[in-house]
PDB file of N, CA and C in Angstrom:
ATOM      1  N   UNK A   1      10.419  30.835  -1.415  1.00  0.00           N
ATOM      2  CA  UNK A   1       9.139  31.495  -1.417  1.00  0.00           C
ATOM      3  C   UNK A   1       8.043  30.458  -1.218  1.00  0.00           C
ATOM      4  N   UNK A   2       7.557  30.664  -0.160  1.00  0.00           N
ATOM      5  CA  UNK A   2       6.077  29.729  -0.009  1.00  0.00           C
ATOM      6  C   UNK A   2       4.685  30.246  -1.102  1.00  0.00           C
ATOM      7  N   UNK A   3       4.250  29.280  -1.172  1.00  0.00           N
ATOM      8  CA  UNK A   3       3.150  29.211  -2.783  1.00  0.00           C
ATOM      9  C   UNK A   3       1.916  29.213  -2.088  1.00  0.00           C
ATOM     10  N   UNK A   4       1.337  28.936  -0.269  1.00  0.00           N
ATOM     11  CA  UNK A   4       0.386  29.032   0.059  1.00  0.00           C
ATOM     12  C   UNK A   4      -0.954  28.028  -1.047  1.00  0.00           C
ATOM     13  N   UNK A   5       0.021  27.762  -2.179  1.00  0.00           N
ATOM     14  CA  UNK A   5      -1.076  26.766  -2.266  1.00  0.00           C
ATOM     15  C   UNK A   5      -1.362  25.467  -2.044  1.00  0.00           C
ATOM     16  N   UNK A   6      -2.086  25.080  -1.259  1.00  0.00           N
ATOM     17  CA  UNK A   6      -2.573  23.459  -0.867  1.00  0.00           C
ATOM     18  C   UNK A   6      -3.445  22.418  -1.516  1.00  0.00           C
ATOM     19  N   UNK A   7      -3.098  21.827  -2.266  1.00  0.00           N
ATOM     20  CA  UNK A   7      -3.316  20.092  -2.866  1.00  0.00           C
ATOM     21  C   UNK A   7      -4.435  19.576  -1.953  1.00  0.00           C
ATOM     22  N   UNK A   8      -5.521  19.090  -1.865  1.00  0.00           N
ATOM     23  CA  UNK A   8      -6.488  18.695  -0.742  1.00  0.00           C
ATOM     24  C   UNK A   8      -6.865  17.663  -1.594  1.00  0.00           C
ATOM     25  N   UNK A   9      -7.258  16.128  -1.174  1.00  0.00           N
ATOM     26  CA  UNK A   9      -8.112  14.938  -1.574  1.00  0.00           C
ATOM     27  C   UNK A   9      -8.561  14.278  -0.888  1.00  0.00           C
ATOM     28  N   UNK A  10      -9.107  13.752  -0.930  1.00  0.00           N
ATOM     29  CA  UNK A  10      -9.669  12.537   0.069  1.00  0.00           C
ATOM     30  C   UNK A  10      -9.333  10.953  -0.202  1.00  0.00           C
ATOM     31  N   UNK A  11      -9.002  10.654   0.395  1.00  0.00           N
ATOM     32  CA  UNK A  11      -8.010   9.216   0.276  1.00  0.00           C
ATOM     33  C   UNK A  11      -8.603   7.850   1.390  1.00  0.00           C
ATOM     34  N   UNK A  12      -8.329   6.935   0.932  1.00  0.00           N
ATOM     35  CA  UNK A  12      -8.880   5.704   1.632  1.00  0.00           C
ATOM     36  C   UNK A  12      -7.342   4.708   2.011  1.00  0.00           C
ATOM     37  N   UNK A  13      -7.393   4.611   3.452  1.00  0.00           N
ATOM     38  CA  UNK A  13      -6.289   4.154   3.693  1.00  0.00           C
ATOM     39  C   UNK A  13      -5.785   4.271   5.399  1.00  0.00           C
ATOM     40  N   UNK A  14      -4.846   3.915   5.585  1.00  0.00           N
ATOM     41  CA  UNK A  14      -4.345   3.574   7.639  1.00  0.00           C
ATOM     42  C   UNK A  14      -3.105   4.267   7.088  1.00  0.00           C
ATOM     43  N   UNK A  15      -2.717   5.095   8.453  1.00  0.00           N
ATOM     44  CA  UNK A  15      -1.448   5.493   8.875  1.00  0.00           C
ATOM     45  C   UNK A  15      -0.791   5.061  10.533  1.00  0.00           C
ATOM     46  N   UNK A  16      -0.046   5.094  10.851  1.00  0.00           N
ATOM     47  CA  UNK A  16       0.506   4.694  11.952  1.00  0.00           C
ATOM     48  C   UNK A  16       1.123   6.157  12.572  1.00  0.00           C
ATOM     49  N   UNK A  17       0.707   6.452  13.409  1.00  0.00           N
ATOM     50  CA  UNK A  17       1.137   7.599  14.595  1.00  0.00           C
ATOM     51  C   UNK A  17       1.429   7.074  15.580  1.00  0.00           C
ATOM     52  N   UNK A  18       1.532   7.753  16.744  1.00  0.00           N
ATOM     53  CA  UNK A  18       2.439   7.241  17.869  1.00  0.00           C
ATOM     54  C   UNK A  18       1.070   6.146  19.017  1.00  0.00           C
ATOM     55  N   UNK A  19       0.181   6.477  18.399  1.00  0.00           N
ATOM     56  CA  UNK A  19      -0.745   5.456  19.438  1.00  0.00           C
ATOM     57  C   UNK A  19      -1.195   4.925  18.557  1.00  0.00           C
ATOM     58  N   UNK A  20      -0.912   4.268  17.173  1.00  0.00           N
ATOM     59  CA  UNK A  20      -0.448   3.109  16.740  1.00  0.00           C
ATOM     60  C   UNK A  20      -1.719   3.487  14.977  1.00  0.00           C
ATOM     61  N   UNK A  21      -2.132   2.368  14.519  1.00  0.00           N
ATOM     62  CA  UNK A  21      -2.653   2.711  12.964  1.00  0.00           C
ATOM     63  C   UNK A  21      -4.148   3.326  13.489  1.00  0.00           C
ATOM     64  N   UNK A  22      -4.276   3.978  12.384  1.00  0.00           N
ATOM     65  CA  UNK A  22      -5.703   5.004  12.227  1.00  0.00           C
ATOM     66  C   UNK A  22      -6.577   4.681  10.826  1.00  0.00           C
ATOM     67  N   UNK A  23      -6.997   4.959  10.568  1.00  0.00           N
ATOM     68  CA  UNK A  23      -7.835   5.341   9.605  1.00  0.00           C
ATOM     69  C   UNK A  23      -7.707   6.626   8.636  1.00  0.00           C
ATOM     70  N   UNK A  24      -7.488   7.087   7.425  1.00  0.00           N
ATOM     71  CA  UNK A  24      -6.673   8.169   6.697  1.00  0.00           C
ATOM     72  C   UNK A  24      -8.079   8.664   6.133  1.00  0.00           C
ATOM     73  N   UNK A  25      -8.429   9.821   5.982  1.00  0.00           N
ATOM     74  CA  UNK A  25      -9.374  10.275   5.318  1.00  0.00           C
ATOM     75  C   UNK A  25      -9.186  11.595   4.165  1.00  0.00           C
ATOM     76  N   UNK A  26      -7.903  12.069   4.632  1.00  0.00           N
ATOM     77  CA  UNK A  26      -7.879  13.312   3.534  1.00  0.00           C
ATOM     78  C   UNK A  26      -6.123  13.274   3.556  1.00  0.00           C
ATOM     79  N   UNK A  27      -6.076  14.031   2.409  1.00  0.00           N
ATOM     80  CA  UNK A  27      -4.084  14.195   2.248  1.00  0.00           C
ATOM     81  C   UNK A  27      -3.978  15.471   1.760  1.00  0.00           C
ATOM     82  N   UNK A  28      -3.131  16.503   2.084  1.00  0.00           N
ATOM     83  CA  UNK A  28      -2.936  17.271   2.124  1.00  0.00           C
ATOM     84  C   UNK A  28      -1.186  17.610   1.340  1.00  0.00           C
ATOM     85  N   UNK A  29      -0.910  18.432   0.336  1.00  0.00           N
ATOM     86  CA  UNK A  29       0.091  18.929  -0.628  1.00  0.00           C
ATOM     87  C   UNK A  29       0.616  19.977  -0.851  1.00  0.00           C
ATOM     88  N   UNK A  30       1.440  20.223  -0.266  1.00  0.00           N
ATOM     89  CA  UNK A  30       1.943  22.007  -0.507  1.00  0.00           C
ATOM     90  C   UNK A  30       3.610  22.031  -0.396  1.00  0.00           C
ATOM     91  N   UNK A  31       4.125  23.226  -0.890  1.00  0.00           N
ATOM     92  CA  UNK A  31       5.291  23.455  -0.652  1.00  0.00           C
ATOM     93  C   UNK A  31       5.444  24.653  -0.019  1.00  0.00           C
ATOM     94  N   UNK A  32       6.349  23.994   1.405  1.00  0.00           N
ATOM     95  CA  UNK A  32       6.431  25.718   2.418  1.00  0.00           C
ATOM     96  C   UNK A  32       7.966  25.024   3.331  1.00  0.00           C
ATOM     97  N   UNK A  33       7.663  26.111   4.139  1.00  0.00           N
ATOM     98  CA  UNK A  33       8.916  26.181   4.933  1.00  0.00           C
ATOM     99  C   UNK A  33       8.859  24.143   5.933  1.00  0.00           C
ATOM    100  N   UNK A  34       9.764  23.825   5.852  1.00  0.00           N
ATOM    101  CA  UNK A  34       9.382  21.879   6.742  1.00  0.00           C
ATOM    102  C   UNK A  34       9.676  22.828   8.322  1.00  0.00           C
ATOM    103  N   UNK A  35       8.974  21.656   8.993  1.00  0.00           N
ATOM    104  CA  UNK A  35       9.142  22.100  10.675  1.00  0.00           C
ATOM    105  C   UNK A  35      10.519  21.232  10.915  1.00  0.00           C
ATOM    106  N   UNK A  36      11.123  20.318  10.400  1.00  0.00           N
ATOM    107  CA  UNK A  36      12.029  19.494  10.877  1.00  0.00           C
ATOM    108  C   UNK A  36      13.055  19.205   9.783  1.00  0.00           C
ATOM    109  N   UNK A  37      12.903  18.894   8.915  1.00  0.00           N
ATOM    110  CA  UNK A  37      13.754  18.811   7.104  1.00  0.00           C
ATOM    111  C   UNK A  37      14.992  19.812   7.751  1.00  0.00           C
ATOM    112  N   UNK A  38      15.840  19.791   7.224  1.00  0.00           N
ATOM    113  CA  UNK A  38      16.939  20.776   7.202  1.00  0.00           C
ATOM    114  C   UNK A  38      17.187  21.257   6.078  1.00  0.00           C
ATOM    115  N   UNK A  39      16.153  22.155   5.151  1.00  0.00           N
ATOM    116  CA  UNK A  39      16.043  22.764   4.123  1.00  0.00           C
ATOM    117  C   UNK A  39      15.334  23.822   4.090  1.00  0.00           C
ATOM    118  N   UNK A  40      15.299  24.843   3.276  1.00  0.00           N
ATOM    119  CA  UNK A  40      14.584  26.095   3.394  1.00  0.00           C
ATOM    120  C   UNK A  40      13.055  25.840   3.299  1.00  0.00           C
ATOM    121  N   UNK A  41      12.642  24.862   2.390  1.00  0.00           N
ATOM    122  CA  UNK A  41      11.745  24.558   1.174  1.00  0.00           C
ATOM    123  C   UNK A  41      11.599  23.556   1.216  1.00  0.00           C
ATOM    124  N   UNK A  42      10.416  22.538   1.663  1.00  0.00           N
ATOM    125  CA  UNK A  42      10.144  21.142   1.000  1.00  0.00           C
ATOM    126  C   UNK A  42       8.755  20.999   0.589  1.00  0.00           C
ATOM    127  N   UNK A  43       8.632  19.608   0.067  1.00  0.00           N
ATOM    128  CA  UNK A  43       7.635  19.268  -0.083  1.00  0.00           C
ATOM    129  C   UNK A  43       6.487  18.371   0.802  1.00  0.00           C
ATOM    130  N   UNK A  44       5.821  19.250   1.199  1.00  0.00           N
ATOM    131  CA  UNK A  44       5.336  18.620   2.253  1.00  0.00           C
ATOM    132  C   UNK A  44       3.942  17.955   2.103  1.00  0.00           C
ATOM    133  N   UNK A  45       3.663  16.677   2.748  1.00  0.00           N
ATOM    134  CA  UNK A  45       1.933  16.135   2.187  1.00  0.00           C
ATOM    135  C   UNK A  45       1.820  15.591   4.007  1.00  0.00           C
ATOM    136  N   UNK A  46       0.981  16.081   4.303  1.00  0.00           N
ATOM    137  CA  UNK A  46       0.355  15.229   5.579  1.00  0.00           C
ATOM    138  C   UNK A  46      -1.225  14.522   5.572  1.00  0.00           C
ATOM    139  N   UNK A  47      -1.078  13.125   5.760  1.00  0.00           N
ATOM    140  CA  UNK A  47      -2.333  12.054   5.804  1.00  0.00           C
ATOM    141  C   UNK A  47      -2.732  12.371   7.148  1.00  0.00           C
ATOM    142  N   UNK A  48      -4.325  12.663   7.041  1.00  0.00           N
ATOM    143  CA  UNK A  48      -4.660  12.682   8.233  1.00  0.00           C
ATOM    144  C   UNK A  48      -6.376  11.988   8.173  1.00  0.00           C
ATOM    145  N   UNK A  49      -6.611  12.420   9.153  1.00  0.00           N
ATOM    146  CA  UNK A  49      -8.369  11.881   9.627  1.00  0.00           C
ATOM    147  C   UNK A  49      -8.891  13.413  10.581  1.00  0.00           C
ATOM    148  N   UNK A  50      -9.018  14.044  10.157  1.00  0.00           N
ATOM    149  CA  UNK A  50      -9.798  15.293  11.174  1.00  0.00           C
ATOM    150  C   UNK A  50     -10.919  14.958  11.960  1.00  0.00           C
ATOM    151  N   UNK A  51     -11.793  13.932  11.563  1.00  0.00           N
ATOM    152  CA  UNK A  51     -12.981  13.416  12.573  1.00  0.00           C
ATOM    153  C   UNK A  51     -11.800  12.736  13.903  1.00  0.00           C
ATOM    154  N   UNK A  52     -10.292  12.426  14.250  1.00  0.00           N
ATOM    155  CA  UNK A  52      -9.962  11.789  15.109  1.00  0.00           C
ATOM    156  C   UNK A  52      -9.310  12.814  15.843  1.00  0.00           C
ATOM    157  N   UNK A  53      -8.869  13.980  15.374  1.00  0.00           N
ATOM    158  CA  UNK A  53      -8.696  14.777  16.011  1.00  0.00           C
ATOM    159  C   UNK A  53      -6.870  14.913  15.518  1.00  0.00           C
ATOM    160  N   UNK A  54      -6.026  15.691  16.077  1.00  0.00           N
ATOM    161  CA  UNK A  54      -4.529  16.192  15.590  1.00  0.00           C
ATOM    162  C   UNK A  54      -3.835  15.121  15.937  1.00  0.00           C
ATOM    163  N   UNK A  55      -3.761  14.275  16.709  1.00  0.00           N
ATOM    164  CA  UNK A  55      -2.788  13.377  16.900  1.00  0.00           C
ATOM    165  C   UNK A  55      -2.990  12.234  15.372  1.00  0.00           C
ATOM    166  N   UNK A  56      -4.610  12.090  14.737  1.00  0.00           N
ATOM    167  CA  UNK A  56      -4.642  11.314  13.567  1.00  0.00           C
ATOM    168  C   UNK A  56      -4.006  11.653  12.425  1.00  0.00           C
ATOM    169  N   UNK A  57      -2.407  12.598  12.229  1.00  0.00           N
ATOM    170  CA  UNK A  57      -1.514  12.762  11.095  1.00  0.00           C
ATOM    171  C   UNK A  57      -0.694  12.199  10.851  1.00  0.00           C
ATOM    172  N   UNK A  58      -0.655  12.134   9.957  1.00  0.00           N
ATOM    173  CA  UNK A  58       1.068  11.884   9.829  1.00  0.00           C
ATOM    174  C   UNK A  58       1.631  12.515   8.934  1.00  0.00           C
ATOM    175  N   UNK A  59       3.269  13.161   8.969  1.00  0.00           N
ATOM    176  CA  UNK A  59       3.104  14.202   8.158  1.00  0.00           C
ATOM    177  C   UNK A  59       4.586  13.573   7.565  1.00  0.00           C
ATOM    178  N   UNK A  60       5.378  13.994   6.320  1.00  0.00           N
ATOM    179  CA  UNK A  60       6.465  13.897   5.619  1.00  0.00           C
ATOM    180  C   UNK A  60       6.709  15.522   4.989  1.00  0.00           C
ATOM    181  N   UNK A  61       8.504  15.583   5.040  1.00  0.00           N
ATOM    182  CA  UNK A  61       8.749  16.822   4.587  1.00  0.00           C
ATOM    183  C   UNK A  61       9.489  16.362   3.325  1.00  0.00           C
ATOM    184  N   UNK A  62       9.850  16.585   2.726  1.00  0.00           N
ATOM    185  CA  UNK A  62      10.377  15.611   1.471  1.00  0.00           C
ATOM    186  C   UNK A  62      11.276  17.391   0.123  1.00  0.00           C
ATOM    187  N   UNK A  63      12.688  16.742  -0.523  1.00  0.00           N
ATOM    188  CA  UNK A  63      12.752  17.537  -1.337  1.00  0.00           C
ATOM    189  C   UNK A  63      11.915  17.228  -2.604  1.00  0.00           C
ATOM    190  N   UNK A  64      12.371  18.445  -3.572  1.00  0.00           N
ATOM    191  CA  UNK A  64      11.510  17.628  -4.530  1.00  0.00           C
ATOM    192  C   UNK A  64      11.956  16.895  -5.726  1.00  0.00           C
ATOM    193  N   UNK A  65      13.149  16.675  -5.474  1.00  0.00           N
ATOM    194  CA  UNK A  65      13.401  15.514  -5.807  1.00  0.00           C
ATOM    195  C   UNK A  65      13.089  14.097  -5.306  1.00  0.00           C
ATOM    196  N   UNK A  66      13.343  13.648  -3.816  1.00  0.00           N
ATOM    197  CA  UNK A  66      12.475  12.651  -3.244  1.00  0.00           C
ATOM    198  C   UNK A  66      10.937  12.585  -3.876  1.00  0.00           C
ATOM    199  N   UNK A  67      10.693  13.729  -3.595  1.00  0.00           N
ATOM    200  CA  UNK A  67       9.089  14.216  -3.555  1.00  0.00           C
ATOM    201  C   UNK A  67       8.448  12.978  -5.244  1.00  0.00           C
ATOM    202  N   UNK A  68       9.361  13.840  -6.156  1.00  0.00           N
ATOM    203  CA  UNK A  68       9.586  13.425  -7.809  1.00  0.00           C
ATOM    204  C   UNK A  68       9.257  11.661  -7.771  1.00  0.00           C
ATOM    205  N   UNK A  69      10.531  11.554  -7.156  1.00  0.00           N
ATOM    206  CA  UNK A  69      11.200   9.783  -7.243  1.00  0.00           C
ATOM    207  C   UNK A  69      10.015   8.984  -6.340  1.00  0.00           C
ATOM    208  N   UNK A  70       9.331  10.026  -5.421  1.00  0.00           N
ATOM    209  CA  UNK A  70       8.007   9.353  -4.742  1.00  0.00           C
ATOM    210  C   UNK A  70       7.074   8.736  -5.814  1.00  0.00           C
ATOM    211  N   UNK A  71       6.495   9.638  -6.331  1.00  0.00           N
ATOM    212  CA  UNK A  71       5.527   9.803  -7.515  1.00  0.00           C
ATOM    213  C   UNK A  71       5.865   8.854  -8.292  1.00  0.00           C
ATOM    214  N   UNK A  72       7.323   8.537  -8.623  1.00  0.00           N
ATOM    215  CA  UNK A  72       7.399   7.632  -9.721  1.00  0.00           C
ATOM    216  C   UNK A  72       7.420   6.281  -9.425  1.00  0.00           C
ATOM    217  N   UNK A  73       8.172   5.995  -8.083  1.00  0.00           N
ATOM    218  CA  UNK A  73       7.592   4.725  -7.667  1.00  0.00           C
ATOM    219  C   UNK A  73       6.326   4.318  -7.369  1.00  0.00           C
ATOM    220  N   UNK A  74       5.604   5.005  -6.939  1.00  0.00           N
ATOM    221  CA  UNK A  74       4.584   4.651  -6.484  1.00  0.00           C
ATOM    222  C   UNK A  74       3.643   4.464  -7.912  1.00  0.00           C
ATOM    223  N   UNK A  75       3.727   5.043  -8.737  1.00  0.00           N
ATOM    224  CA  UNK A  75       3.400   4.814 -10.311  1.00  0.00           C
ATOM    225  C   UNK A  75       4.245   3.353 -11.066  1.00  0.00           C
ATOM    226  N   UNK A  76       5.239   3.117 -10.624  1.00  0.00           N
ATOM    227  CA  UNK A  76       5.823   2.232 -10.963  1.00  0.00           C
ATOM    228  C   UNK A  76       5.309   0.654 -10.504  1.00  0.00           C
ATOM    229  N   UNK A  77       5.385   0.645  -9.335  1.00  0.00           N
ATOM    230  CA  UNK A  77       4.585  -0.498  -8.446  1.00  0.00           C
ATOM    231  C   UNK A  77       3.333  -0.641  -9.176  1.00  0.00           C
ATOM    232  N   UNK A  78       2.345   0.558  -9.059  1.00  0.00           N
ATOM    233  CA  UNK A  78       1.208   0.310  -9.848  1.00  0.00           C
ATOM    234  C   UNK A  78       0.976  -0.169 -11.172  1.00  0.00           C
ATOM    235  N   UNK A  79       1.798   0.222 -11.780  1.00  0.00           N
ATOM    236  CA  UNK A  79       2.248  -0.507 -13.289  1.00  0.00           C
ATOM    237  C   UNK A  79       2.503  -1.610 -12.744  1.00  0.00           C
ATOM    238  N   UNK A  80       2.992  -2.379 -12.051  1.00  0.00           N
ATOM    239  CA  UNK A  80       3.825  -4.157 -11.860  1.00  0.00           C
ATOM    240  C   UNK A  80       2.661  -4.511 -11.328  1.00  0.00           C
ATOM    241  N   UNK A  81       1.683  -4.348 -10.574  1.00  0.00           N
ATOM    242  CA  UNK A  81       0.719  -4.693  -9.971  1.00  0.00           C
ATOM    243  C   UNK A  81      -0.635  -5.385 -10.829  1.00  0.00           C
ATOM    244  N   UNK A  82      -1.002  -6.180 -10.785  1.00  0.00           N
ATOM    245  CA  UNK A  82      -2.093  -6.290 -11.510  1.00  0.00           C
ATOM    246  C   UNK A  82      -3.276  -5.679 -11.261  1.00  0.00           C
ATOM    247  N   UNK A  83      -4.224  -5.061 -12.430  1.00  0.00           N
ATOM    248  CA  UNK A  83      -4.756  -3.760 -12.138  1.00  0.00           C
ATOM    249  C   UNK A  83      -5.789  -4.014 -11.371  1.00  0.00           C
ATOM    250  N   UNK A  84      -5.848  -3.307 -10.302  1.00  0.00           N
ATOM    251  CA  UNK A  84      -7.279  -3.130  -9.369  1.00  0.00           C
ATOM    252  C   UNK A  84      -6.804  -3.829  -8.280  1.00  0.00           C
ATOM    253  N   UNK A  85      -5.717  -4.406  -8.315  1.00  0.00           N
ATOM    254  CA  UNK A  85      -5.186  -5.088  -7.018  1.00  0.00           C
ATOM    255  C   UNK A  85      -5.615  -4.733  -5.706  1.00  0.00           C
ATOM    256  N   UNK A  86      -4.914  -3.398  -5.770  1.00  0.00           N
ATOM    257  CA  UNK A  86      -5.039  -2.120  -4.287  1.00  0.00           C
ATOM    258  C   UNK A  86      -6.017  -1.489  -4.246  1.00  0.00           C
ATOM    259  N   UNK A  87      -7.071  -1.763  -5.129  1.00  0.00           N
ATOM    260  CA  UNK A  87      -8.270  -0.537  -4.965  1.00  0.00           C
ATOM    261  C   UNK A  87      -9.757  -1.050  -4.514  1.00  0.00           C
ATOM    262  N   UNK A  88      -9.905  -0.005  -3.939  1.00  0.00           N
ATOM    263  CA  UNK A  88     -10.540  -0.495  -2.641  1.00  0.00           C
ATOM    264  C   UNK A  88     -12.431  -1.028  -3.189  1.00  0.00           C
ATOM    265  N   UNK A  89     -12.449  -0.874  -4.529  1.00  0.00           N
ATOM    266  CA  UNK A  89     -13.321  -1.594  -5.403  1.00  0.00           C
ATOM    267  C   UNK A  89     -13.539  -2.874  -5.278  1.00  0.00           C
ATOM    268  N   UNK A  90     -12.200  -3.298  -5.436  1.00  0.00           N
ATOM    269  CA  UNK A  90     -11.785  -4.937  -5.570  1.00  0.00           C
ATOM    270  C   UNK A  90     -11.938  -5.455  -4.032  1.00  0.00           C
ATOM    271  N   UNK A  91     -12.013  -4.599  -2.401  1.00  0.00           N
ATOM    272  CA  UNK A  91     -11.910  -5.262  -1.144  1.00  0.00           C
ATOM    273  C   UNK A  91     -13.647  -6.093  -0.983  1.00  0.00           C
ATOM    274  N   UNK A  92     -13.303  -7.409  -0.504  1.00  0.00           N
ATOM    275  CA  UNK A  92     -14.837  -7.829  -0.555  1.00  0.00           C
ATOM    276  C   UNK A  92     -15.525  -6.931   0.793  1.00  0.00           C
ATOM    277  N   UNK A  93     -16.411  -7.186   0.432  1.00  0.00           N
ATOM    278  CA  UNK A  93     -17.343  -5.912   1.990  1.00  0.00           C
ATOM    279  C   UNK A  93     -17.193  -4.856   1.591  1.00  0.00           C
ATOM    280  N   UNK A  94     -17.030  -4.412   0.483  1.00  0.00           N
ATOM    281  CA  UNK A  94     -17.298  -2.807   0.341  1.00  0.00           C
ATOM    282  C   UNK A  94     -17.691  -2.047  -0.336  1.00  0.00           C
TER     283      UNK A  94
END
């Protein structure tokens, strides 16, 4: 069953598509049917930039278990990291 509901944020960050890295401005979260996954159901988040137009996505279909084990690494790293490392507070020029 699709939940039609969508996760929306705005995010600071580059993705790589097929004509190479972009600029990321919003991320997008939902669970629905994947276009490519070989599952009924995933979890799907696509990074994009809408000021660059449709080719600026990039998209992942993920179960939710991956989906889970995503979240936790990426929480995990951040814990090992010393704090403010990655955030875009800490980049000089900005």
């Amino acid at each position: 069953m699709c939940t039609y509901l969508t996760e929306k944020i705005a995010i600071d960050g580059s993705g790589k598509g097929a004509q190479g890295y972009f600029a990321l401005s919003e991320a997008m979260v939902y669970v629905d049917h994947p276009q490519h996954a070989p599952y009924e159901h995933t979890v799907n988040i696509d990074f994009l930039n809408p000021a660059q137009g449709p080719a600026a996505r990039v998209a992942v279909e993920l179960t939710e278990e991956a989906a889970l084990a995503l979240a936790e690494a990426i929480r995990h790293a951040l814990d090992l990291a010393p704090p403010g490392l990655a955030s875009a507070a800490g980049t000089p020029g900005r």
